[in-house]
Structure formats: C-alpha cells, structure tokens
Protein backbone atom coordinates (compact mmCIF):
# COMPACT_ATOMS: atom_id res chain seq x y z
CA UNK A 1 -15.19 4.79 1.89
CA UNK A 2 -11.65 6.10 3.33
CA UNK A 3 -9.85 7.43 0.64
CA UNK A 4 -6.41 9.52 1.46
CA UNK A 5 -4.07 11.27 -0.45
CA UNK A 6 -0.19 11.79 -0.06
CA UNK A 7 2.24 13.44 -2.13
CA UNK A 8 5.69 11.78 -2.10
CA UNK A 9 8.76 13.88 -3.29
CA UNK A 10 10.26 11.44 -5.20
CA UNK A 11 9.28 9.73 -9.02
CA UNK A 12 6.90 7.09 -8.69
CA UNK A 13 9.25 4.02 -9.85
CA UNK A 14 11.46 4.80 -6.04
CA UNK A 15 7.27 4.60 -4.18
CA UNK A 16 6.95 1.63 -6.25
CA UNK A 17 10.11 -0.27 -5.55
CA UNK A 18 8.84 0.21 -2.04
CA UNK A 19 5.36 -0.98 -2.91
CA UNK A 20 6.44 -3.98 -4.73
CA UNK A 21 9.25 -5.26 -1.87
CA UNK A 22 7.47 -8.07 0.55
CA UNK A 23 10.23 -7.32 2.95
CA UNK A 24 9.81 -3.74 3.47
CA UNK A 25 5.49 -4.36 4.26
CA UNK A 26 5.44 -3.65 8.07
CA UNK A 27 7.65 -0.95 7.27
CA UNK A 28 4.95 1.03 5.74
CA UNK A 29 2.25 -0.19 6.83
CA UNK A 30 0.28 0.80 10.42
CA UNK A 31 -0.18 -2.30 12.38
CA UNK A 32 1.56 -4.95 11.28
CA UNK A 33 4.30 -6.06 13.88
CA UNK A 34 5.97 -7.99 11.48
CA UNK A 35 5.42 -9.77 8.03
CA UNK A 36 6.18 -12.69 5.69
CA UNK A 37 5.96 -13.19 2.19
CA UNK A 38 4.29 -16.60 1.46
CA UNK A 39 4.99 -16.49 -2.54
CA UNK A 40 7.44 -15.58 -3.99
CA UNK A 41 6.03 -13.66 -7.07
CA UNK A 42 4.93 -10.23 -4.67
CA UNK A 43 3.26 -8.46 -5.72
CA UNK A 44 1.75 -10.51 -8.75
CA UNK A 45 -1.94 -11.35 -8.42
CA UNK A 46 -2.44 -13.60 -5.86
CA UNK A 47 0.71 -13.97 -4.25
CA UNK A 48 0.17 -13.41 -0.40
CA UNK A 49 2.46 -12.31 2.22
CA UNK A 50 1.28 -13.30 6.28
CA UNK A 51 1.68 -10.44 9.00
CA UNK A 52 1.26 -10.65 12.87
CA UNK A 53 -0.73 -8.06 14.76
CA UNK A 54 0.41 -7.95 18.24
CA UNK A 55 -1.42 -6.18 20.93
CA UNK A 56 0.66 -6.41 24.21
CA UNK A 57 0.64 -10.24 24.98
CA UNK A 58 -1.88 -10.93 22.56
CA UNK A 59 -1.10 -11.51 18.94
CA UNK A 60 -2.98 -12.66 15.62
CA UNK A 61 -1.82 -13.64 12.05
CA UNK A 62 -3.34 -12.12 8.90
CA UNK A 63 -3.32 -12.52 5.09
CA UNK A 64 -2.73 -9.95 2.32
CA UNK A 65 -3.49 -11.19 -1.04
CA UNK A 66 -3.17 -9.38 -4.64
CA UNK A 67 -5.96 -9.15 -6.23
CA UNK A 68 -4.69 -6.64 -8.94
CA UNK A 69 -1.68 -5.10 -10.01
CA UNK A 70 -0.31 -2.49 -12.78
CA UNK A 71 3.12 -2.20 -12.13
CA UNK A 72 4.17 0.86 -11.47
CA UNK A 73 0.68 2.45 -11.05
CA UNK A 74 -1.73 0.10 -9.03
CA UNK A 75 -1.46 -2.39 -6.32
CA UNK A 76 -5.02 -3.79 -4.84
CA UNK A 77 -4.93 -5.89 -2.05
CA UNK A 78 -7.36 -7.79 0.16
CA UNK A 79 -6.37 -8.31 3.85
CA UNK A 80 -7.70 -11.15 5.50
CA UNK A 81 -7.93 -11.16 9.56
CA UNK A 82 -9.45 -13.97 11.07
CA UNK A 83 -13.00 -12.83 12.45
CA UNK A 84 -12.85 -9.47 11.63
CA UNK A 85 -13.09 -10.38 7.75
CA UNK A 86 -11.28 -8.67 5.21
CA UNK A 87 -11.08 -5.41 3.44
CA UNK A 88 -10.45 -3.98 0.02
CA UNK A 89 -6.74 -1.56 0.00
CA UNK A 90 -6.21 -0.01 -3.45
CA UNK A 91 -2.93 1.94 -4.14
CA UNK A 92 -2.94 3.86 -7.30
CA UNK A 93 0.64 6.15 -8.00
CA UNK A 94 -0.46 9.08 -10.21
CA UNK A 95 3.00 11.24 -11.71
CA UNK A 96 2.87 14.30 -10.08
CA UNK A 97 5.62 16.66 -11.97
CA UNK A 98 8.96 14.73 -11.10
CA UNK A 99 6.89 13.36 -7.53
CA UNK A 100 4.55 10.83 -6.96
CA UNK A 101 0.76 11.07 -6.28
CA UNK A 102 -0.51 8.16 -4.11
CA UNK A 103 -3.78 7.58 -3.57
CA UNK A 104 -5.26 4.84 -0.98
CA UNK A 105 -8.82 3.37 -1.05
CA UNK A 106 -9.91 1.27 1.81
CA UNK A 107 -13.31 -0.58 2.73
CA UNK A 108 -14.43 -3.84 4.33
CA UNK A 109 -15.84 -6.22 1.98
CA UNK A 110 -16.89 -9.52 3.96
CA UNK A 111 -17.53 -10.25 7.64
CA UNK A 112 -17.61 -8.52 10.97
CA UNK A 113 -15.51 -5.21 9.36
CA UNK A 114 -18.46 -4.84 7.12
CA UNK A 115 -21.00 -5.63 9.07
CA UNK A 116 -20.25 -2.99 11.97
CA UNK A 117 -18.71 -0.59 9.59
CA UNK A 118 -19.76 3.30 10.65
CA UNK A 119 -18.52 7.05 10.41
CA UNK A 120 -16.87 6.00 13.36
CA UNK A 121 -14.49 3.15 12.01
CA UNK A 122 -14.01 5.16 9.29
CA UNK A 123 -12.41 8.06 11.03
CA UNK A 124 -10.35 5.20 12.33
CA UNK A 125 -9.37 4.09 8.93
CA UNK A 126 -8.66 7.75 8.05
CA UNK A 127 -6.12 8.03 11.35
CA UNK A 128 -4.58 4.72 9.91
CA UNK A 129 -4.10 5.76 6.16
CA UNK A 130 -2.71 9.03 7.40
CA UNK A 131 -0.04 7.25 9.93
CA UNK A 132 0.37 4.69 6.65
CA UNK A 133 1.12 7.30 3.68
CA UNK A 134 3.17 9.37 6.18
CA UNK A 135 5.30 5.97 7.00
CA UNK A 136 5.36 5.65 2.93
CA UNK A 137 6.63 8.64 2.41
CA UNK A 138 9.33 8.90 4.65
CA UNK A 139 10.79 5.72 3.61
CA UNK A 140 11.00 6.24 0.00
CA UNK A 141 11.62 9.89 0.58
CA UNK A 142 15.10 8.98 3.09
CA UNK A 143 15.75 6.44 0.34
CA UNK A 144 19.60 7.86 -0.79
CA UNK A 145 18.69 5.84 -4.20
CA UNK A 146 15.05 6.65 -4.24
CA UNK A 147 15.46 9.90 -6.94
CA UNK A 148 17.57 7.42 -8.60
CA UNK A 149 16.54 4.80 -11.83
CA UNK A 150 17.10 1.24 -12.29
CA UNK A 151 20.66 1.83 -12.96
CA UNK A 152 22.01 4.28 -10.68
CA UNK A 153 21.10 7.21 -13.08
CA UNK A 154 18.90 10.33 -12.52
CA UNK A 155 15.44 9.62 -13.82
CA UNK A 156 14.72 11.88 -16.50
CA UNK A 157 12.26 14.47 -15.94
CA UNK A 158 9.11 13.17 -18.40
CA UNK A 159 5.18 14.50 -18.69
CA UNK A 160 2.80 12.14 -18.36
CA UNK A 161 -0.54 12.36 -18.17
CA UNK A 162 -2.87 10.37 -15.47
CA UNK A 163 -3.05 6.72 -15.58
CA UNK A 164 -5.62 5.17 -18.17
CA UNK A 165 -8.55 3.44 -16.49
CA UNK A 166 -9.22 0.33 -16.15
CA UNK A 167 -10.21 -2.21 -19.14
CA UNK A 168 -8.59 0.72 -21.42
C-alpha cells in the first residue's frame, strides 16, 4: 500500500480549499492533462469530475468519484480508468501546529491495476504521490490568501488534537 506524507506550511482550511475546488484537480494532481467536474456538488460523496490522460498523440478519459468526505479533514476518492480498473486515493489533513499534515493512501481495488499490482508499481505510485504532494504543496503554499480565513483574516493559531476516527 503507497502511503506518503507531506507537510504543507500553511493551516489546513487554505490545503482544503484546494482539495475541495474541481477546477484546480489537474493542478495538483500527476497525470491528468486536464479535468472536468461532472457534478456540481465536488467534493460531496459521489459527485465525479472526468480527466484526460494524454500520452503524446494518444489520450484516454477517466473518472474520479467521492466515495467519502469530512470536510476539512478527509477526501476518499476512487479513480476509474477504462481497462486498467480503478484505485482507492484517501487524503486525510492532520493540524500540524499552525501547518497542515497530509497524508495520501493509494491502492488498486478492481481490475487489471490489481491484478498486476507488485513492489514494482508501487515504487511507481510512490514517485507519483511524491510529484503529487509536492504539486499540493506548492500551490496552496504560493497561495497569497492561503494563511488567510474565510474572510480575509489571519486564522487564529488553535491546538487541536488528531482527527477522530472513523464511526466516532
């Protein structure tokens, strides 16, 4: 399983806002040439955006669905593509003093990505997620609002302790 961590130097409502944007998806995310919402409730569960993977001439449509969401904290996805199946991504944003903990999960649950998953595709998954949390990162980090709350104003510095688990 190819979990990755990154720590973000900004509160976790300005990774969020990112997170929780359907227009800002193939900015952040390794692969995707560009992207679509198809609902629009993103990210509630089960709204869906479409993204094209393009490989020189050759190019392919996908589907990311949401299949849970705490806002703010958690954002689980399953990405569909064609033949190759789909796979489980799980974002969880943990407070990290006034920065932002995130945490990515990824496996293949049905078709060919499971089927001919190895230590080798995972080290590619690993590449991906590190290219992916970096591209995260940056974004909210050269956000000039990004330090900044719903209103303009400097969040206030707040403890908080980790996120409670699910079905708590």
């Amino acid at each position: 399983m190819a979990v990755r961590n990154q720590l973000v130097h900004r509160p976790p409502h300005a990774v969020w806002a990112v997170l929780a944007d359907p227009n800002r998806f193939e900015d952040w995310v390794v692969g995707p040439s560009d992207s679509r919402p198809l609902d629009r409730t993103w990210p509630d569960v089960g709204s869906r955006l479409c993204y094209t993977v393009r490989l020189g001439p050759w190019s392919s449509e996908g589907v990311t669905t949401v299949r849970y969401v705490e806002p703010g904290r958690e954002l689980e996805l399953e990405a569909s593509f064609k033949s190759l199946g789909t796979a489980r991504i799980f974002l969880q944003l943990r407070p990290w003093g006034e920065e932002t903990l995130v945490i990515c999960d990824e496996h293949p649950l049905r078709g060919l990505g499971g089927t001919l998953h190895n230590p080798a595709i995972e080290a590619l998954i690993q590449l991906r997620h590190r290219g992916m949390l970096a591209r995260l990162a940056r974004l909210v980090e050269q956000d000039p609002v990004a330090g900044q709350g719903p209103a303009g104003e400097r969040e206030p510095a707040r403890e908080q302790g980790r996120p409670r688990p699910r079905g708590a």
